[in-house]
C-alpha atoms as a PDB file:
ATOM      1  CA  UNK A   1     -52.792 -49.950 153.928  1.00  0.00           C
ATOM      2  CA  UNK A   2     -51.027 -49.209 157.143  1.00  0.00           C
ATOM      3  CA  UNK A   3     -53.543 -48.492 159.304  1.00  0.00           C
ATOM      4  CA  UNK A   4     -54.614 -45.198 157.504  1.00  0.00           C
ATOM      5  CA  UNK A   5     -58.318 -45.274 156.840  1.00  0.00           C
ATOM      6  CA  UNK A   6     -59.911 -45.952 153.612  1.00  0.00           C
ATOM      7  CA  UNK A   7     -60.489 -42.512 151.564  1.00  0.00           C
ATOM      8  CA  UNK A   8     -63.101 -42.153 148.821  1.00  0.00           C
ATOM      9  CA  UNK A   9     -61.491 -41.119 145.540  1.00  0.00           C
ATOM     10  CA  UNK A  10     -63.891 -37.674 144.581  1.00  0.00           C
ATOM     11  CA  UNK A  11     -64.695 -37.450 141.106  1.00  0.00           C
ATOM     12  CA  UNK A  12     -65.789 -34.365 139.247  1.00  0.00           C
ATOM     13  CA  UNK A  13     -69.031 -33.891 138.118  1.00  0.00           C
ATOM     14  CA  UNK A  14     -69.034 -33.599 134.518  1.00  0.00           C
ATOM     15  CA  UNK A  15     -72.317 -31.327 134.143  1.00  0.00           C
ATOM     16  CA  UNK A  16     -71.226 -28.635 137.316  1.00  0.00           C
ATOM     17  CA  UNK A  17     -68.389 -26.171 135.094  1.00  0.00           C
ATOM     18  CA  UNK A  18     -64.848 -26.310 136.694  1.00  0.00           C
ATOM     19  CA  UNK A  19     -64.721 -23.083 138.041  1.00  0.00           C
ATOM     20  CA  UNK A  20     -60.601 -22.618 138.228  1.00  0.00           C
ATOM     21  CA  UNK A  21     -60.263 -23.305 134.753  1.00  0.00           C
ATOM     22  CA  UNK A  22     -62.583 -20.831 133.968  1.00  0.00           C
ATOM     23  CA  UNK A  23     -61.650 -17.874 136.502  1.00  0.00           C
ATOM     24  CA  UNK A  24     -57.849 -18.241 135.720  1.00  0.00           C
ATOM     25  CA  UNK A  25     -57.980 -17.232 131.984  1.00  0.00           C
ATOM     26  CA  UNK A  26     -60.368 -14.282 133.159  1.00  0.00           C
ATOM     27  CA  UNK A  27     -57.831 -13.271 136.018  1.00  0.00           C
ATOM     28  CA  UNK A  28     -55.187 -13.181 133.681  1.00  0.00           C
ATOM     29  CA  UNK A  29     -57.008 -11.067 131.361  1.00  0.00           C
ATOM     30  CA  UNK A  30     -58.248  -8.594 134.170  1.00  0.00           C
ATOM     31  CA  UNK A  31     -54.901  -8.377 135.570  1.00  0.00           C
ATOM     32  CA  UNK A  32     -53.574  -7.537 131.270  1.00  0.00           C
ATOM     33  CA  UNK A  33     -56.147  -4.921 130.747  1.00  0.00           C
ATOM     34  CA  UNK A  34     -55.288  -3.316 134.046  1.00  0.00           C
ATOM     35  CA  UNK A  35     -51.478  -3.876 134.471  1.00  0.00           C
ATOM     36  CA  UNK A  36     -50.038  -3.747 130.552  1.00  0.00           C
ATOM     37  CA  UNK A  37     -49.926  -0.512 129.673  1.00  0.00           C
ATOM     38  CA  UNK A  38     -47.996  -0.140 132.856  1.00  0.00           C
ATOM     39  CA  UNK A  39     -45.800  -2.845 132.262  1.00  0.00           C
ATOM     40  CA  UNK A  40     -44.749  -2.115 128.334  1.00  0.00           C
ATOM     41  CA  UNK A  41     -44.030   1.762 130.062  1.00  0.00           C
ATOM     42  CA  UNK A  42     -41.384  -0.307 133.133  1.00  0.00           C
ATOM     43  CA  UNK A  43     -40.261  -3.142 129.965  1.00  0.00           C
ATOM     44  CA  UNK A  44     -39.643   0.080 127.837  1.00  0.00           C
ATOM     45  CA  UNK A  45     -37.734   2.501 130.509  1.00  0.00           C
ATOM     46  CA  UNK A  46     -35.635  -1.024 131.974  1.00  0.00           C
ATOM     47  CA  UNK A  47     -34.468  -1.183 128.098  1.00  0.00           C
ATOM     48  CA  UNK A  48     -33.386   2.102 127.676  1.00  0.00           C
ATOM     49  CA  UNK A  49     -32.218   2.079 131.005  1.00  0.00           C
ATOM     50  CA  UNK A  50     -29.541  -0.660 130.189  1.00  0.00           C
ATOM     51  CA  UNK A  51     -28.831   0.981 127.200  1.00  0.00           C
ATOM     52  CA  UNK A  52     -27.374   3.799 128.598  1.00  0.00           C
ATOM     53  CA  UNK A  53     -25.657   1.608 130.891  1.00  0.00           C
ATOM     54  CA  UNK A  54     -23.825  -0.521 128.405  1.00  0.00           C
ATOM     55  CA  UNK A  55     -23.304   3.045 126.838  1.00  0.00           C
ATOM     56  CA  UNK A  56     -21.085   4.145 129.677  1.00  0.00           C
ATOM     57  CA  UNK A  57     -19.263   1.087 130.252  1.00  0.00           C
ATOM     58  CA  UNK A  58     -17.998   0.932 126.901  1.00  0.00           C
ATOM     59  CA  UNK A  59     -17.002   4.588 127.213  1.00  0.00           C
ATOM     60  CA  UNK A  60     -15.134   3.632 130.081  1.00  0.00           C
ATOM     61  CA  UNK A  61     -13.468   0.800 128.668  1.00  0.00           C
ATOM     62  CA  UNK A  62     -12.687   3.259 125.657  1.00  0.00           C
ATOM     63  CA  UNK A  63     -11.279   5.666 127.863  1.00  0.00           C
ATOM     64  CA  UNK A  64     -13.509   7.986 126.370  1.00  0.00           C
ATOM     65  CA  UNK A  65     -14.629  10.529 128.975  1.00  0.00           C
ATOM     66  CA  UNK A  66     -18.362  10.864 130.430  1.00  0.00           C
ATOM     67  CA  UNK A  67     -19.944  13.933 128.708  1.00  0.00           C
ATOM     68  CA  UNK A  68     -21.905  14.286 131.602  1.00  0.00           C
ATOM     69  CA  UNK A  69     -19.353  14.834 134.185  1.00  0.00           C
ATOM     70  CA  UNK A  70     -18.920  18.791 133.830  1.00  0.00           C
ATOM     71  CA  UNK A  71     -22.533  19.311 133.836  1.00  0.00           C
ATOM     72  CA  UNK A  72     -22.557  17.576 137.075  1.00  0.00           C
ATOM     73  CA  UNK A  73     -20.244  20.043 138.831  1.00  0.00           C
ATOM     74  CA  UNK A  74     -23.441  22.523 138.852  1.00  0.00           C
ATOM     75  CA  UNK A  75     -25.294  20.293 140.905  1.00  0.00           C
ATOM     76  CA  UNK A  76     -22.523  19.158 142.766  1.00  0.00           C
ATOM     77  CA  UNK A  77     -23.649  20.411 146.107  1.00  0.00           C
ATOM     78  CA  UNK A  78     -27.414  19.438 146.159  1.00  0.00           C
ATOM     79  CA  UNK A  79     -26.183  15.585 145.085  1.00  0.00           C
ATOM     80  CA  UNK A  80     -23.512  16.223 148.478  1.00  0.00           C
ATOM     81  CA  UNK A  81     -26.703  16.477 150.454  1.00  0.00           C
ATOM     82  CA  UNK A  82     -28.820  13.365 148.531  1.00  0.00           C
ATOM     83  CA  UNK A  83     -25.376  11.126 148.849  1.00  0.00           C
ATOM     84  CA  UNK A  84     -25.175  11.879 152.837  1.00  0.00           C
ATOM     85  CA  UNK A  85     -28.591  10.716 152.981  1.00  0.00           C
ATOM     86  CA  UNK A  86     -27.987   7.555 151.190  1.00  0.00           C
ATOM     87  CA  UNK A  87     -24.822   6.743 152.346  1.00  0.00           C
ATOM     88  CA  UNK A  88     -27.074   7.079 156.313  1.00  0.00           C
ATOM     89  CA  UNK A  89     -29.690   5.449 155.012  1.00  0.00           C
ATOM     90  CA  UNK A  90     -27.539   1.964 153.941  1.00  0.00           C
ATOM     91  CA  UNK A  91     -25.940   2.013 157.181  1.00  0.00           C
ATOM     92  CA  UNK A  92     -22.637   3.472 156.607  1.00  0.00           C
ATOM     93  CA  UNK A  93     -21.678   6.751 159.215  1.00  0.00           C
ATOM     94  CA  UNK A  94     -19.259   7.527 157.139  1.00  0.00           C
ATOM     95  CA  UNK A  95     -18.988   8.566 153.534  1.00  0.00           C
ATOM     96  CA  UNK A  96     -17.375   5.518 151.563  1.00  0.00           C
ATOM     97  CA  UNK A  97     -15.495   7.867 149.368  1.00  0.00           C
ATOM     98  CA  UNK A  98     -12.866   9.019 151.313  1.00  0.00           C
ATOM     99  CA  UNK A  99     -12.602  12.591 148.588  1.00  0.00           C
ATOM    100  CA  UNK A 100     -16.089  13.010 148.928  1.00  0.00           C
ATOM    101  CA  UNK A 101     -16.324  14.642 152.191  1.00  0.00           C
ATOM    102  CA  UNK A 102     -19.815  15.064 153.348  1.00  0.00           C
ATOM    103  CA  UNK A 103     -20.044  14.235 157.024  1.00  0.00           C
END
């Protein structure tokens, strides 16, 4: 025994309800009725999200140009502003595209 004292052994009362096994199920269900909706919406967008990814990579690896790419130039000069930000905002003080001039 090592010298450590002597410790009862507790036993559960079998008429008194074990509490933890009853609150988890309801916590779970609480936390379904008041999270699911939201999460099928963030399962659903994450899916289609990857789609579209997979989409371009394979369009890439086709060599089949981005459709999207000439409807960019329009907004060219407002995503200038929104890359300068982020490009700041990670740290870098200057842009990491060397053609994309924005500083």
């Amino acid at each position: 025994h090592h010298g450590l004292p002597h410790r009862p052994v507790l036993r559960h009362n079998l008429g008194m309800p074990d509490w933890r096994s009853w609150l988890e199920p309801v916590g779970d269900a609480l936390r379904g009725a008041a999270l699911g909706r939201h999460e099928q919406f963030m399962r659903q967008y994450s899916s289609e999200l990857n789609d579209l990814f997979l989409l371009l990579c394979h369009m890439e690896l086709m060599g089949i140009p981005n459709p999207a790419t000439l409807y960019l130039l329009d907004v060219y000069p407002l995503l200038l502003d929104e890359f300068h930000l982020w490009h700041r905002r990670m740290g870098m003080h200057r842009s990491p595209l060397g053609n994309l001039p924005c500083c």
